[in-house]
Protein backbone atom coordinates (compact mmCIF):
# COMPACT_ATOMS: atom_id res chain seq x y z
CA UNK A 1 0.00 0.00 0.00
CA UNK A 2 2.60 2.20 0.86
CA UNK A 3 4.70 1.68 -2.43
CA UNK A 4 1.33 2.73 -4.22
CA UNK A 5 1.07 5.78 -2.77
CA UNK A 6 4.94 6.79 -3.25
CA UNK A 7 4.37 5.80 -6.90
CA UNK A 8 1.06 7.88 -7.27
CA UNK A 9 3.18 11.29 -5.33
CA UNK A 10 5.99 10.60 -7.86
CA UNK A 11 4.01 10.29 -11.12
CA UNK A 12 2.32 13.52 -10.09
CA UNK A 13 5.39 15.10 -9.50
CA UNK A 14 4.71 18.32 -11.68
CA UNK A 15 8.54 19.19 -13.06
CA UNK A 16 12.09 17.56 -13.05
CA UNK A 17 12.94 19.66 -9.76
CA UNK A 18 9.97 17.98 -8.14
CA UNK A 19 10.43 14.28 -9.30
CA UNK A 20 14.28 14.81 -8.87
CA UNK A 21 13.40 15.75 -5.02
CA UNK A 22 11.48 13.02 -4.65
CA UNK A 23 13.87 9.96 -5.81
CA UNK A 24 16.26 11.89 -3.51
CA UNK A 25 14.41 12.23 -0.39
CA UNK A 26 13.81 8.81 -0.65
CA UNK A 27 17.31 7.15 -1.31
CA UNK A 28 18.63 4.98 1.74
CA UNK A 29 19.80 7.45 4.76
CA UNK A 30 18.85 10.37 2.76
CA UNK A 31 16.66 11.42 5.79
CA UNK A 32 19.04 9.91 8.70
CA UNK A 33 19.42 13.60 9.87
CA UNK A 34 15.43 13.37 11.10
CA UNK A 35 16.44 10.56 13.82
CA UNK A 36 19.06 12.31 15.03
CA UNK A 37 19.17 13.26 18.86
CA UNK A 38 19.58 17.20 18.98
CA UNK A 39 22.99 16.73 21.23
CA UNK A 40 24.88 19.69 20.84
CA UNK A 41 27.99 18.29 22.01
CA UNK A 42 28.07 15.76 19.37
CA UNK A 43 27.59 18.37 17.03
CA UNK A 44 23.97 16.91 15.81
CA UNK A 45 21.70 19.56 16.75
CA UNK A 46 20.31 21.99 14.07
CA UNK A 47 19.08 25.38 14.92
CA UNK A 48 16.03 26.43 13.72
CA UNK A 49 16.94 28.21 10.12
CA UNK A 50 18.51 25.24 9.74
CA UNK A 51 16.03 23.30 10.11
CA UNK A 52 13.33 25.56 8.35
CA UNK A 53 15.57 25.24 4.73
CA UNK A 54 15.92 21.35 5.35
CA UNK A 55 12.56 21.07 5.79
CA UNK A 56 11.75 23.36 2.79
CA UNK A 57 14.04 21.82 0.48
CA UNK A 58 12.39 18.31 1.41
CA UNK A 59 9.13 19.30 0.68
CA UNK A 60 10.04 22.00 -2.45
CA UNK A 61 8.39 24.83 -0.60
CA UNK A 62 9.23 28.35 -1.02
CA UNK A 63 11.52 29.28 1.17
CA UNK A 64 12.16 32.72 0.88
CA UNK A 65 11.48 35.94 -1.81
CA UNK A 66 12.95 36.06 -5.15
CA UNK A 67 16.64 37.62 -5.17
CA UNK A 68 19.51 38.23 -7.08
CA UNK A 69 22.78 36.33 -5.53
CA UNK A 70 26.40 38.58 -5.22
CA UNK A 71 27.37 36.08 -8.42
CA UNK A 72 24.25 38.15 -10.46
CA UNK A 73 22.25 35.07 -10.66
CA UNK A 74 18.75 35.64 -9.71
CA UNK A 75 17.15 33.35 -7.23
CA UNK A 76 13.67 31.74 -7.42
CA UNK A 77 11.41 31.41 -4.37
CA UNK A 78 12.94 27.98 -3.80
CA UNK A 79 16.30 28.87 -2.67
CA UNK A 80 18.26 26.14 -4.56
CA UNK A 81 20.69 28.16 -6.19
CA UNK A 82 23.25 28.48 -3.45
CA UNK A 83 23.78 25.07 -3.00
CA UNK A 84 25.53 25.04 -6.17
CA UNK A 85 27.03 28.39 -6.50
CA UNK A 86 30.07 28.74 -7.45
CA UNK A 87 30.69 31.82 -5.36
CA UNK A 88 29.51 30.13 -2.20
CA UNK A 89 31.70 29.80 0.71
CA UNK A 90 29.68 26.85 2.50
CA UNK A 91 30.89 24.76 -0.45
CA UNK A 92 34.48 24.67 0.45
CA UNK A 93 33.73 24.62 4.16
CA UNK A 94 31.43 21.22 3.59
CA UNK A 95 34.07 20.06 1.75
CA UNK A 96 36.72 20.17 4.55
CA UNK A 97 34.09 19.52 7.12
CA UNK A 98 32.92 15.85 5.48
CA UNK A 99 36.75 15.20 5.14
CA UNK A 100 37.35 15.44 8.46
CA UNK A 101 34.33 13.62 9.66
CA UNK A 102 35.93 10.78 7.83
CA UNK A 103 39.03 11.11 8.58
CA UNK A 104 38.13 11.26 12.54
CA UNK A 105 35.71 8.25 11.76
CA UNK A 106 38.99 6.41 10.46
CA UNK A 107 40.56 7.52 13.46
CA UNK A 108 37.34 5.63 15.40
CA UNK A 109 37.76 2.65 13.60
CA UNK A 110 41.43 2.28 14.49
CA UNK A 111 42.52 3.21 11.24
CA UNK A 112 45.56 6.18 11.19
CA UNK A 113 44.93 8.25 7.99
CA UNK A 114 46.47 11.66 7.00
CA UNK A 115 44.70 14.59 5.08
CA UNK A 116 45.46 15.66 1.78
CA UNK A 117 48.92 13.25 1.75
CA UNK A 118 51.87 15.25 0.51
CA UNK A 119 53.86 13.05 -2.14
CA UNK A 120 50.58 11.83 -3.64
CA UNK A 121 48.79 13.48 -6.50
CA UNK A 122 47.20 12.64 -10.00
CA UNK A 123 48.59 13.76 -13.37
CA UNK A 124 47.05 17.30 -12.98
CA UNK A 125 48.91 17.58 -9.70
CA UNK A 126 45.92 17.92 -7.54
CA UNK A 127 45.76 15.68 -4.45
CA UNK A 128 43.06 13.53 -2.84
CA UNK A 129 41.73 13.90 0.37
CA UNK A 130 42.99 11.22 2.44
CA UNK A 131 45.02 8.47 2.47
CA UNK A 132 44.90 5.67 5.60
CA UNK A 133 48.60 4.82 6.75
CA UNK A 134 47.73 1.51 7.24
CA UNK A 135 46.57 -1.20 4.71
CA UNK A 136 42.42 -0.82 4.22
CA UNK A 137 41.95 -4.19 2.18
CA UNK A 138 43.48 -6.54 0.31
CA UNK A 139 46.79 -5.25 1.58
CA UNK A 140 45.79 -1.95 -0.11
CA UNK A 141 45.96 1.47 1.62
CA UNK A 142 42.73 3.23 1.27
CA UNK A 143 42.95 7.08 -0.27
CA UNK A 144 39.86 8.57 -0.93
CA UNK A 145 38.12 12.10 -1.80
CA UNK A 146 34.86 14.05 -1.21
CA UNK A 147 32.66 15.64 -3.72
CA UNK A 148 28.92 16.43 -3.05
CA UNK A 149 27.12 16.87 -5.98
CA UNK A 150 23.63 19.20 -6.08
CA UNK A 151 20.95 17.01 -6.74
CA UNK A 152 18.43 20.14 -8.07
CA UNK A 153 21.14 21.79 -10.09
CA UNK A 154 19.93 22.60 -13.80
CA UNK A 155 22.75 20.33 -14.87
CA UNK A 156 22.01 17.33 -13.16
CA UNK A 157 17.93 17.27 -13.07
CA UNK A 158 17.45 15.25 -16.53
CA UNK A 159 19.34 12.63 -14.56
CA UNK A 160 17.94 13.10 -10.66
CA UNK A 161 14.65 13.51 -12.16
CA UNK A 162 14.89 9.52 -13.35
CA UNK A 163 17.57 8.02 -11.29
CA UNK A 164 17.85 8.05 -7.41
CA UNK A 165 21.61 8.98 -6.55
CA UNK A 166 22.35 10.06 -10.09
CA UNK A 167 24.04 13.05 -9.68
CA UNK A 168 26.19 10.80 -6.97
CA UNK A 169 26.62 8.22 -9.20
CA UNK A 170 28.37 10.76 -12.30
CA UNK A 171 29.95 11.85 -9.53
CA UNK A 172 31.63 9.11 -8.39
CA UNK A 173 32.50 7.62 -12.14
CA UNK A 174 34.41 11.11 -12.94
CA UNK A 175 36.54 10.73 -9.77
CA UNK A 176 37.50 7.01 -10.69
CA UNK A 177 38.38 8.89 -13.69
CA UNK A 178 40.29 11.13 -12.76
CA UNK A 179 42.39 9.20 -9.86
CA UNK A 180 42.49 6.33 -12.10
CA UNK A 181 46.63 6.00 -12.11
CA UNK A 182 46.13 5.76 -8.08
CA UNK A 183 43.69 3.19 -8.05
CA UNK A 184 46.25 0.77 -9.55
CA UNK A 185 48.20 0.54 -6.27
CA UNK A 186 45.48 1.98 -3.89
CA UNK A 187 41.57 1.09 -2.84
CA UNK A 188 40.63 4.13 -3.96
CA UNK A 189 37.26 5.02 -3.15
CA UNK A 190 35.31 8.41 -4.12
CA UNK A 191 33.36 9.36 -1.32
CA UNK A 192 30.35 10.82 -3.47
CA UNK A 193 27.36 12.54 -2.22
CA UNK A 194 24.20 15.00 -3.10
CA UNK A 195 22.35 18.03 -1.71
CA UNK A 196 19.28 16.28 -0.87
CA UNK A 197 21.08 13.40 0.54
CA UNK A 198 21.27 10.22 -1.54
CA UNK A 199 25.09 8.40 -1.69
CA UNK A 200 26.55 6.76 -4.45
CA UNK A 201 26.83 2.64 -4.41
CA UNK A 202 30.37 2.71 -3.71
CA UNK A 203 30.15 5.77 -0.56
CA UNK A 204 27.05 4.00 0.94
CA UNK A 205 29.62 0.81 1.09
CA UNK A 206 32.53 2.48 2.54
CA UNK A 207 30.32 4.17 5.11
CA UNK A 208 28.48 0.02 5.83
CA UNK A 209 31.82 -0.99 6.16
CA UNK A 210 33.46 2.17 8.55
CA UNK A 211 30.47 1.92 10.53
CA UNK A 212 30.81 -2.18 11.10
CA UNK A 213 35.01 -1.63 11.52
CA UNK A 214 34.06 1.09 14.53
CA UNK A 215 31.53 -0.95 16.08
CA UNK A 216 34.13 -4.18 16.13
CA UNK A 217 36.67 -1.70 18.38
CA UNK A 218 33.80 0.14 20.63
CA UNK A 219 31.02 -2.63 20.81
CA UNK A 220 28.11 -1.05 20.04
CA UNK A 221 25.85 -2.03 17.40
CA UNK A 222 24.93 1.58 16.31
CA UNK A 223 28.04 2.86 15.13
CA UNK A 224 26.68 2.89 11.40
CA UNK A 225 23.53 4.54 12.54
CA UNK A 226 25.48 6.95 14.23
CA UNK A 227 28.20 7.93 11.44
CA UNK A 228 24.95 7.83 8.43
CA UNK A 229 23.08 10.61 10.70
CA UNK A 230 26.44 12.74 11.66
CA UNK A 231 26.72 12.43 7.92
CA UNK A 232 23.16 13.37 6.91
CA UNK A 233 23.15 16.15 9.47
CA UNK A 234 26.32 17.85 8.27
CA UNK A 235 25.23 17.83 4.46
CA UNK A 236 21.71 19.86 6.07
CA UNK A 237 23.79 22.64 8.08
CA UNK A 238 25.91 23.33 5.17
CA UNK A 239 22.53 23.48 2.70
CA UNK A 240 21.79 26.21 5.00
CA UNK A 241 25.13 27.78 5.11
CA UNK A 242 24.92 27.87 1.03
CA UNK A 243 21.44 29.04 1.37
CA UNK A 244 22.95 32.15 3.26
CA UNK A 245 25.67 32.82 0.81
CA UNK A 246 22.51 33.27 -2.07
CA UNK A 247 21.93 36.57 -0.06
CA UNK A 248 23.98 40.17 -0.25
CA UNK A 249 24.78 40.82 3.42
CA UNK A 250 25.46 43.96 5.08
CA UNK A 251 29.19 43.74 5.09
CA UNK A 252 29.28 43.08 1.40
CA UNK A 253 27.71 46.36 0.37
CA UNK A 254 30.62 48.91 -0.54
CA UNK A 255 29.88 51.91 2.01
């Protein structure tokens, strides 16, 4: 019965942006950040803007007046555009802050790792994000690398609007790609995500597996539970944060 009704909700999904946010809000721990406990000193509680744009993206609501961003794009009553502004500062700070929730989950799991290894680059020179100092599998150090993907973008909605994950998916193939010369003596895993919250195959494994390696050193049984909704929370606050950075604050105007 249930499976009925999401199918009747998605076929009357009106546009792309609508049918796109509702494959996403329904991919596995996409919504992980709704069972989190608001504990403030494990960094999982939201404040209430925060929670007002999750919530609002979720359902596609209008969430605030049209506007045009400091990059000169104008911005529809949905909000979307800052997450994927280029111009947006939350999208470098969610970069650095996912990296170092895995790297301290690593950490967790008994794992040392190092961020952004010196000595270890692709042929354009740029380096991943981590790289474990200890064999991950197969006798295989693991080096890996963030990207979050924005699952409403105009670029990506002809394949969100059909495919859960999509966005995470191209995502994921075009870092294989690129770190391709590092996968032949590394487990190198792209670490792949979107806006609205859906993982690629290969992330949602890594995280199963980081989640079952941490629970085998602490003993409890909720360790992947745990890292999925520090995850899911994280991607939420910085949604807001790039929400923010659609809008020309006081201290940007030239006095």
């Amino acid at each position: 019965m249930l499976a009925a009704d999401i199918a009747t909700v998605q076929a009357e999904a009106m546009d792309n942006h609508h049918r796109a946010r509702l494959l996403a809000v329904a991919a596995p721990h996409a919504g992980d950040w709704l069972h989190a406990l608001p504990i403030s000193n494990c960094g999982l509680r939201l404040d209430d803007e925060t929670i007002r744009v999750a919530v609002g993206y979720r359902l596609g609501l209008n969430i605030c007046q049209p506007h045009q961003c400091p990059c000169g794009t104008l911005v529809d009553s949905r909000g979307t555009h800052g997450l994927s502004c280029k111009r947006s500062a939350g999208r470098i700070s969610r970069h650095h802050h996912l990296n170092d929730l895995v790297w301290r989950a690593l950490h967790r799991a008994g794992v040392p790792s190092t961020k952004e290894p010196s000595g270890l680059s692709r042929t354009d020179g740029k380096r991943p994000d981590g790289l474990t100092l200890i064999p991950w599998q197969s006798g295989k150090n693991l080096v890996w690398d963030v990207t979050v993907a924005d699952t409403l973008a105009a670029s990506h909605l002809p394949t969100t609007a059909r495919l859960m994950g999509g966005a995470a998916e191209n995502a994921h193939a075009l870092k294989e790609a690129k770190y391709s010369v590092l996968a032949t003596t590394y487990n190198f895993i792209p670490i792949a995500c979107e806006t609205m919250g859906p993982l690629s195959s290969g992330a949602l494994a890594f995280f199963v597996d980081l989640g079952r390696r941490i629970t085998a050193v602490s003993g409890d049984p909720r360790e992947s539970a745990f890292l999925f909704q520090r995850l899911s929370i994280a991607i939420q606050r910085f949604n807001c944060v790039c929400f923010k950075g659609s809008f020309v604050l006081p201290n940007d105007i030239d006095e």
